[in-house]
C-alpha atoms as a PDB file:
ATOM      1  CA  UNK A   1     127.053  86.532  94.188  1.00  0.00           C
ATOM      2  CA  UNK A   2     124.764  86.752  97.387  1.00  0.00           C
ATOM      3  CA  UNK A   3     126.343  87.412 100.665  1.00  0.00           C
ATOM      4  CA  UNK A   4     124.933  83.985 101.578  1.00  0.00           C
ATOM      5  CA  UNK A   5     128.411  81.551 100.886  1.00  0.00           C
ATOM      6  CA  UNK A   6     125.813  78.570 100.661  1.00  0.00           C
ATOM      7  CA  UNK A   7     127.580  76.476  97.616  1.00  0.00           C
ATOM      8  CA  UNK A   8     130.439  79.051  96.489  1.00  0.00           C
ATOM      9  CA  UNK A   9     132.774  76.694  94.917  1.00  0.00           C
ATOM     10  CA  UNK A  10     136.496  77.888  95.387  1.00  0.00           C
ATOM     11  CA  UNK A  11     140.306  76.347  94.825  1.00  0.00           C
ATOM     12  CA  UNK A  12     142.382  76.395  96.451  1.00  0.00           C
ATOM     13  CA  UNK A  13     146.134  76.772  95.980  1.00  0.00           C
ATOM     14  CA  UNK A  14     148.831  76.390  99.441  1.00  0.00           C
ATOM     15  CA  UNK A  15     151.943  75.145  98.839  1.00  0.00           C
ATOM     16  CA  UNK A  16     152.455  73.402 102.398  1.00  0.00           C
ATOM     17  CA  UNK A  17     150.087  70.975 103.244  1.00  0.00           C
ATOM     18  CA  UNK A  18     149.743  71.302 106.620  1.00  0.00           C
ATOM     19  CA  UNK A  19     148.585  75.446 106.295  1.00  0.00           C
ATOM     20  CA  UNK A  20     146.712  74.006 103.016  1.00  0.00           C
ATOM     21  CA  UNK A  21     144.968  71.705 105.941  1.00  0.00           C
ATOM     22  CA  UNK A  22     143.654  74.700 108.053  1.00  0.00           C
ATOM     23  CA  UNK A  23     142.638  76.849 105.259  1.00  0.00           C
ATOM     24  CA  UNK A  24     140.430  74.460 103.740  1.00  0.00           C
ATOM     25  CA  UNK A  25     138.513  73.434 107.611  1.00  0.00           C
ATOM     26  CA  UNK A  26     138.596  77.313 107.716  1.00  0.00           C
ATOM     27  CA  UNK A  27     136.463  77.960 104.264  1.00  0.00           C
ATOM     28  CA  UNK A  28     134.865  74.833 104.591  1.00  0.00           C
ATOM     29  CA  UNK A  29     133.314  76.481 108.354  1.00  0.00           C
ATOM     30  CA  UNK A  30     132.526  79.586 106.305  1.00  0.00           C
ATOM     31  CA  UNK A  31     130.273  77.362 104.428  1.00  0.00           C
ATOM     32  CA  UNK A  32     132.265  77.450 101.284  1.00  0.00           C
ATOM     33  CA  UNK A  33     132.751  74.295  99.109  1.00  0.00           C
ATOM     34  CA  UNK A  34     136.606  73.448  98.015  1.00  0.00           C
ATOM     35  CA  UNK A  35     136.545  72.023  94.859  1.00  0.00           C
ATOM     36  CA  UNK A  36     139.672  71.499  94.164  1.00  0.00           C
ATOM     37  CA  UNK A  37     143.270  72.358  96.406  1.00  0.00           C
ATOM     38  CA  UNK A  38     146.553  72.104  94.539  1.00  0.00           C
ATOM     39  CA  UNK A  39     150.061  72.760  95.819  1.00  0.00           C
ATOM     40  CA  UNK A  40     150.947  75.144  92.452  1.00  0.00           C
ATOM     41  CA  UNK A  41     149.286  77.305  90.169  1.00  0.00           C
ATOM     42  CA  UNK A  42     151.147  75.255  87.408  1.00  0.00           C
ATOM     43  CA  UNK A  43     148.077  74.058  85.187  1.00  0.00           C
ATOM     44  CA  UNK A  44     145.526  76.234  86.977  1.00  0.00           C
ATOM     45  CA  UNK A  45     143.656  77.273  83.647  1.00  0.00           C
ATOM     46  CA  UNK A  46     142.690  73.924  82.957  1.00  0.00           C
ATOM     47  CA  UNK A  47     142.037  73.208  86.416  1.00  0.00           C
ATOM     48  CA  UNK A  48     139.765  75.818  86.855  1.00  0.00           C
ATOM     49  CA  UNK A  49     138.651  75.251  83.175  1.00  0.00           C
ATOM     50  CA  UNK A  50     137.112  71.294  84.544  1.00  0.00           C
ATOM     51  CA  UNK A  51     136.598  72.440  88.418  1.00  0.00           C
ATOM     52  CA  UNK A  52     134.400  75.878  87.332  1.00  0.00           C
ATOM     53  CA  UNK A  53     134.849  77.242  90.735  1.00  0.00           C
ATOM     54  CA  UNK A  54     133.479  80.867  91.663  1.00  0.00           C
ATOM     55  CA  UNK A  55     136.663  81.845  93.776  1.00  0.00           C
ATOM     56  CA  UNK A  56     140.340  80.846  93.569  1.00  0.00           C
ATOM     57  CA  UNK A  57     141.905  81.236  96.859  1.00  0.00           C
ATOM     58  CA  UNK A  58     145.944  81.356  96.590  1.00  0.00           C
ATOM     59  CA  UNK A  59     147.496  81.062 100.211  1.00  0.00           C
ATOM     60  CA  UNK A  60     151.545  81.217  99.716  1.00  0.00           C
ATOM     61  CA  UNK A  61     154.658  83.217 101.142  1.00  0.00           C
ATOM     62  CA  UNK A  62     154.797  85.527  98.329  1.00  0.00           C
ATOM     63  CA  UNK A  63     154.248  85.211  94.269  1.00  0.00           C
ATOM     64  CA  UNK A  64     156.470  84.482  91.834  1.00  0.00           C
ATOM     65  CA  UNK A  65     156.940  84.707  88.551  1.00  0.00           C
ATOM     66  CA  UNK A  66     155.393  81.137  87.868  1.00  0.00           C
ATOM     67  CA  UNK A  67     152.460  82.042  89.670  1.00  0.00           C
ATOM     68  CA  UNK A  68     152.203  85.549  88.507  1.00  0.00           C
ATOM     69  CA  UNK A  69     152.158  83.787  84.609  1.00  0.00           C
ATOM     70  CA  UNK A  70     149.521  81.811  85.981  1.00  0.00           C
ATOM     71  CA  UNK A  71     147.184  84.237  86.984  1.00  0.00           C
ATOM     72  CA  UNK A  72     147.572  86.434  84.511  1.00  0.00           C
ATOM     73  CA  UNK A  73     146.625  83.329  82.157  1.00  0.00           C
ATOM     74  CA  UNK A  74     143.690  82.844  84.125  1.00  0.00           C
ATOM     75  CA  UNK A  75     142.621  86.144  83.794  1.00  0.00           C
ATOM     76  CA  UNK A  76     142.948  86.210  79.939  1.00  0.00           C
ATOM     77  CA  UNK A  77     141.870  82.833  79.290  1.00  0.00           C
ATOM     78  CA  UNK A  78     138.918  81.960  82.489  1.00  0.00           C
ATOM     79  CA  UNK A  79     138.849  84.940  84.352  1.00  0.00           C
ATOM     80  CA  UNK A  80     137.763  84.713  88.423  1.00  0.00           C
ATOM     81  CA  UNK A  81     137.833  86.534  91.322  1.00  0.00           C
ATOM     82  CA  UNK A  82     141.189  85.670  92.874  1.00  0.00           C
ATOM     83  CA  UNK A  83     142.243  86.383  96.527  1.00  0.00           C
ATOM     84  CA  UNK A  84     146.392  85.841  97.260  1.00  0.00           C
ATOM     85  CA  UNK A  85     146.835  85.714 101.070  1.00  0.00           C
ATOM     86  CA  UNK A  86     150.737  86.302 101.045  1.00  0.00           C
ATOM     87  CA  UNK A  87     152.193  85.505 104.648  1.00  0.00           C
ATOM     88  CA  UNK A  88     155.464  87.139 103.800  1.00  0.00           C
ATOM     89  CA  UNK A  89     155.719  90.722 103.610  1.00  0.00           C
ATOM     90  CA  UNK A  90     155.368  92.031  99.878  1.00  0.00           C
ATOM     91  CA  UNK A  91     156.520  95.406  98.652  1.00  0.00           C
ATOM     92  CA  UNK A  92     154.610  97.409  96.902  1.00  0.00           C
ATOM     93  CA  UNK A  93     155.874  96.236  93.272  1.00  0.00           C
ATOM     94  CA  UNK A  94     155.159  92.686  93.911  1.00  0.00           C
ATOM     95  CA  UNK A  95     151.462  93.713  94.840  1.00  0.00           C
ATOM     96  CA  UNK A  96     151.294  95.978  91.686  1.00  0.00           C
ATOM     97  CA  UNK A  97     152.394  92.933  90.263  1.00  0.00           C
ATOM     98  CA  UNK A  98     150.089  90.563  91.517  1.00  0.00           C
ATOM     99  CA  UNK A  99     146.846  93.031  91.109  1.00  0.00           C
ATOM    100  CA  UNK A 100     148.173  93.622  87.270  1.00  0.00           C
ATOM    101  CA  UNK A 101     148.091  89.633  86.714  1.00  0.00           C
ATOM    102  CA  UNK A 102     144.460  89.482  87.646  1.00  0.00           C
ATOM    103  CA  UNK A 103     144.140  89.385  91.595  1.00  0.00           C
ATOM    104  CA  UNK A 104     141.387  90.874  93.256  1.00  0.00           C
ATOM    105  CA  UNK A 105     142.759  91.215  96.364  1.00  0.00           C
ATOM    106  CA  UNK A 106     146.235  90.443  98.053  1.00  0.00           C
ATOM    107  CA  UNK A 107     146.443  90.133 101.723  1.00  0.00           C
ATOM    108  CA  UNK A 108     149.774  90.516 103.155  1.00  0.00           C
ATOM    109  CA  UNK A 109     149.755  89.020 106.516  1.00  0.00           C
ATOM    110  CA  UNK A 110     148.157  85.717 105.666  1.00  0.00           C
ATOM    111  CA  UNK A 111     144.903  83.835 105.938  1.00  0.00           C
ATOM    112  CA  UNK A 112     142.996  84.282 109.027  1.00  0.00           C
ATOM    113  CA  UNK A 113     139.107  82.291 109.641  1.00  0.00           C
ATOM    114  CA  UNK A 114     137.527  85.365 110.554  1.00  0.00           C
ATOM    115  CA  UNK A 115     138.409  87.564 108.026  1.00  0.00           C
ATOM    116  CA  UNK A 116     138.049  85.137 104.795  1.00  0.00           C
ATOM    117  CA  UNK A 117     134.007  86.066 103.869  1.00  0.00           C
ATOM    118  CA  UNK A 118     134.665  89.910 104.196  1.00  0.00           C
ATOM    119  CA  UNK A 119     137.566  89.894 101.885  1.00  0.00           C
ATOM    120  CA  UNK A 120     136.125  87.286  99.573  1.00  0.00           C
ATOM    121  CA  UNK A 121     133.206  89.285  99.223  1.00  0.00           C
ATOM    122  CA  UNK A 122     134.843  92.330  98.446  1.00  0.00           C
ATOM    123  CA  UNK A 123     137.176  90.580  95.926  1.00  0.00           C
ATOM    124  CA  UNK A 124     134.046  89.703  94.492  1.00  0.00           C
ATOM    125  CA  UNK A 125     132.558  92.680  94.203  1.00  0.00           C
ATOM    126  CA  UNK A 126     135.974  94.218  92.586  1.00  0.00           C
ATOM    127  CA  UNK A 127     136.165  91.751  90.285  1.00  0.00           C
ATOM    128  CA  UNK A 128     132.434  91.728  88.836  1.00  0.00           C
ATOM    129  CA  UNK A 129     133.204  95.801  88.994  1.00  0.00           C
ATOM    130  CA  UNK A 130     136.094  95.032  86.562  1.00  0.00           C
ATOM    131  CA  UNK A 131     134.366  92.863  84.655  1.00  0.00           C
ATOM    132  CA  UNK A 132     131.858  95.375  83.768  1.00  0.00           C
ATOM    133  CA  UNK A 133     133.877  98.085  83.201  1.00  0.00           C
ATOM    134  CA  UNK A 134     135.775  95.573  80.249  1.00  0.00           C
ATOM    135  CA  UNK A 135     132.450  94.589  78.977  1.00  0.00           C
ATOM    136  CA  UNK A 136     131.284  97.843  78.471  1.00  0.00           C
ATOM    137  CA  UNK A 137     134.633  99.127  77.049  1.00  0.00           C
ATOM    138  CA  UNK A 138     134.584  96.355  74.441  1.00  0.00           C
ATOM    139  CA  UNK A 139     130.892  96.840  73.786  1.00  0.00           C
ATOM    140  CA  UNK A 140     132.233 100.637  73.164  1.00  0.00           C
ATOM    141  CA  UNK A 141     135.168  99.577  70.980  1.00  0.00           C
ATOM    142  CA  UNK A 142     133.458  96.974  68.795  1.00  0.00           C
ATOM    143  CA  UNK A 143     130.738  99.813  68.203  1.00  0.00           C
ATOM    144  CA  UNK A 144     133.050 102.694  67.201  1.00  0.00           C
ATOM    145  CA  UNK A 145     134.721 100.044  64.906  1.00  0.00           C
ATOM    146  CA  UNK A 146     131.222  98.352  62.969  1.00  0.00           C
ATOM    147  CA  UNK A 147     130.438 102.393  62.889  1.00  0.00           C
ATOM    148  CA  UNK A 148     133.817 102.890  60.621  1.00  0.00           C
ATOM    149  CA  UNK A 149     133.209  99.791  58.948  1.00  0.00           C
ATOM    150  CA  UNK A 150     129.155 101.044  57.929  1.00  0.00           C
ATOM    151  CA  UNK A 151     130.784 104.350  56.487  1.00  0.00           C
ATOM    152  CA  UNK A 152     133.764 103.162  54.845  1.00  0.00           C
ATOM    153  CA  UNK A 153     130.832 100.753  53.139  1.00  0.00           C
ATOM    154  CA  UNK A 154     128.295 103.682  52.416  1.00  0.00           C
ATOM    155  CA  UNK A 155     131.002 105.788  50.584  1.00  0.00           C
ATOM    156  CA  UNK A 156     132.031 102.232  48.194  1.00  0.00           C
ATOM    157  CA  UNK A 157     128.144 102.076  47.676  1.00  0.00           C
ATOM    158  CA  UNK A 158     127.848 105.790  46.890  1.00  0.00           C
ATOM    159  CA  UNK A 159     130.921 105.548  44.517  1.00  0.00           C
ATOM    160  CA  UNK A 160     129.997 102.671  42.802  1.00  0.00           C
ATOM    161  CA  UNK A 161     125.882 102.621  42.779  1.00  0.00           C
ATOM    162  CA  UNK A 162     126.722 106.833  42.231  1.00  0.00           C
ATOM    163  CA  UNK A 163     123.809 107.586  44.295  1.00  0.00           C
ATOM    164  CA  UNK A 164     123.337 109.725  47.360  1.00  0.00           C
ATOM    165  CA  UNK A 165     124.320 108.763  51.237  1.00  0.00           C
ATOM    166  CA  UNK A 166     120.980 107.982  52.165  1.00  0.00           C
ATOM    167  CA  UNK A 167     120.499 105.851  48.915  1.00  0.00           C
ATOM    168  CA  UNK A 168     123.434 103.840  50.024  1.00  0.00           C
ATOM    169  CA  UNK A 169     122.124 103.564  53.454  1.00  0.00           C
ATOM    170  CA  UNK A 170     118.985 102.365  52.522  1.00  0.00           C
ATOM    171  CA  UNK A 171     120.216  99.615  50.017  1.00  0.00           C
ATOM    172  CA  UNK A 172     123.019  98.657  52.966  1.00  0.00           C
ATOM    173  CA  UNK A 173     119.879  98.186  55.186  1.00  0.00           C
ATOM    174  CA  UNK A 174     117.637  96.769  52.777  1.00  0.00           C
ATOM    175  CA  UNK A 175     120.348  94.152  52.065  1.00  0.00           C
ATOM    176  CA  UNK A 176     121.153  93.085  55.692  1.00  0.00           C
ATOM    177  CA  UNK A 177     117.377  92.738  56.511  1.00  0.00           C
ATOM    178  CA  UNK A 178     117.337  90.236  53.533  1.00  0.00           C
ATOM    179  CA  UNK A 179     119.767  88.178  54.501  1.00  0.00           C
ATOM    180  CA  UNK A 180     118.732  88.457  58.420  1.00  0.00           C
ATOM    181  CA  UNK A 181     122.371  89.692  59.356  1.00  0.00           C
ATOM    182  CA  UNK A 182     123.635  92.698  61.083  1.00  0.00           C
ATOM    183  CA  UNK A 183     124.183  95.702  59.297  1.00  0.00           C
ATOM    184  CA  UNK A 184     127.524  95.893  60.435  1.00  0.00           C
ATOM    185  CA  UNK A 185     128.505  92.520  58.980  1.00  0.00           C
ATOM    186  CA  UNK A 186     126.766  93.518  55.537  1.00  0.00           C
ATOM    187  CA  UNK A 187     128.967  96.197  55.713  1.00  0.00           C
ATOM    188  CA  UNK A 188     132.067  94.234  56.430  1.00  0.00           C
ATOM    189  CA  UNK A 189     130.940  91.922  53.380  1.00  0.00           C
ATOM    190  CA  UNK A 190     130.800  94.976  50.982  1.00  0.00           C
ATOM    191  CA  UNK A 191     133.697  96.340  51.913  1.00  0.00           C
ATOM    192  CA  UNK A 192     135.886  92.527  50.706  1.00  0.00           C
ATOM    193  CA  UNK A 193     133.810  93.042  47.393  1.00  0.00           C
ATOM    194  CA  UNK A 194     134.009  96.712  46.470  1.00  0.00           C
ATOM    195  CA  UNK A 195     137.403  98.257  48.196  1.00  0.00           C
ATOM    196  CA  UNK A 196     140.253  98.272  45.184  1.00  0.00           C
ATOM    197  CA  UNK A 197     137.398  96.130  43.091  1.00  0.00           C
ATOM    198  CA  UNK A 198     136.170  98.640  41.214  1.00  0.00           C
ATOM    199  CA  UNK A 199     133.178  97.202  41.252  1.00  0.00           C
ATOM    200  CA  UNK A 200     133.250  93.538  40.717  1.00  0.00           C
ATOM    201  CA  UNK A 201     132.407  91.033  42.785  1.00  0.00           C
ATOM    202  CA  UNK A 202     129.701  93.628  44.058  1.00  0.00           C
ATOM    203  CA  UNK A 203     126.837  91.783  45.850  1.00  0.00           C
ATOM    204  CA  UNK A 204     123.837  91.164  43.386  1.00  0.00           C
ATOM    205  CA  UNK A 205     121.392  92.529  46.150  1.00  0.00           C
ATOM    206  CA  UNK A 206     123.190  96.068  45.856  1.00  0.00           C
ATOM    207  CA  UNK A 207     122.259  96.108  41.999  1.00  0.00           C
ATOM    208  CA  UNK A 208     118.591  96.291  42.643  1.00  0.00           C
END
């Protein structure tokens, strides 16, 4: 996200309407656009699921345990940069709380005009942070796991083909670039047919 706010769509969530009011003249002068301002986080998924804004904006006395289940749905389920201005003071379990459920930044002494790009922006940039980190963990995992599925597969082949490691590789490769898949799903596939099979049900491909 640029630091130009030029068509940054946010929700809103204030639970009185007259702060809700001011907030929204106050992001709307920052040159955000408010796509959407509720009174609850109660259905904010699928709110934020039709509205697809880039920012959700809470602005209440404190979170709690409604709203904390909401955002930590969000997070799971449509995940966003989220930025709870709290006007009550919040101890620090309630913030651990909040930044556990998916908030990128809690402010505890409320919404002020001046200061709502400069924490945006860095909620932002936490959150996109995050969101790599996650990626790349999960790129990590899902690696480590096709990589246990590819040699669990290449010792079936060996076993059952009784041919070398490299023999079994090759077939394992030779069969996933026939049928234009990965070599991890290939593996997957053999793996269902050979494991406690003894044999049968072995793809035809792997008899060649």
């Amino acid at each position: 996200m640029s630091a130009d706010q030029s068509g940054v769509r946010v929700m809103l969530v204030d639970n009185e309407p007259e702060r809700a009011a001011m907030v929204c003249e106050a992001l709307t002068s920052e040159g955000y656009e408010v796509v959407g301002q509720r009174s609850s986080t109660r259905g904010l998924v699928a709110a934020v699921a039709q509205e697809e804004p880039d920012v959700v904006i809470i602005d209440m006395d404190s979170p709690d345990r409604d709203t904390l289940e909401s955002m930590s749905a969000l997070n799971e389920h449509a995940p966003r940069p989220v930025v709870f201005f709290a006007s009550d003071d919040s101890d620090s379990h309630t913030i651990q709380q909040a930044v556990n459920a998916g908030v990128s930044a809690y402010i505890v002494d409320g919404l002020e005009q001046h200061r709502v790009k400069p924490i945006v922006d860095v909620a932002v940039a936490r959150f996109e942070a995050f969101q790599s980190l996650r990626h790349q963990l999960e790129e990590t995992r899902t690696a480590l796991e096709d990589r246990k599925d590819i040699e669990r597969a290449k010792g079936l082949v060996m076993k059952q083909k009784k041919c070398s490691e490299d023999e079994a590789f090759h077939s394992m490769r030779k069969l996933a670039m026939d049928r234009n898949q990965k070599l991890s799903e290939v593996a997957r596939q053999l793996i269902e047919a050979l494991d406690g099979g003894e044999g049968e049900g072995t793809p035809e491909a792997m008899d060649d």
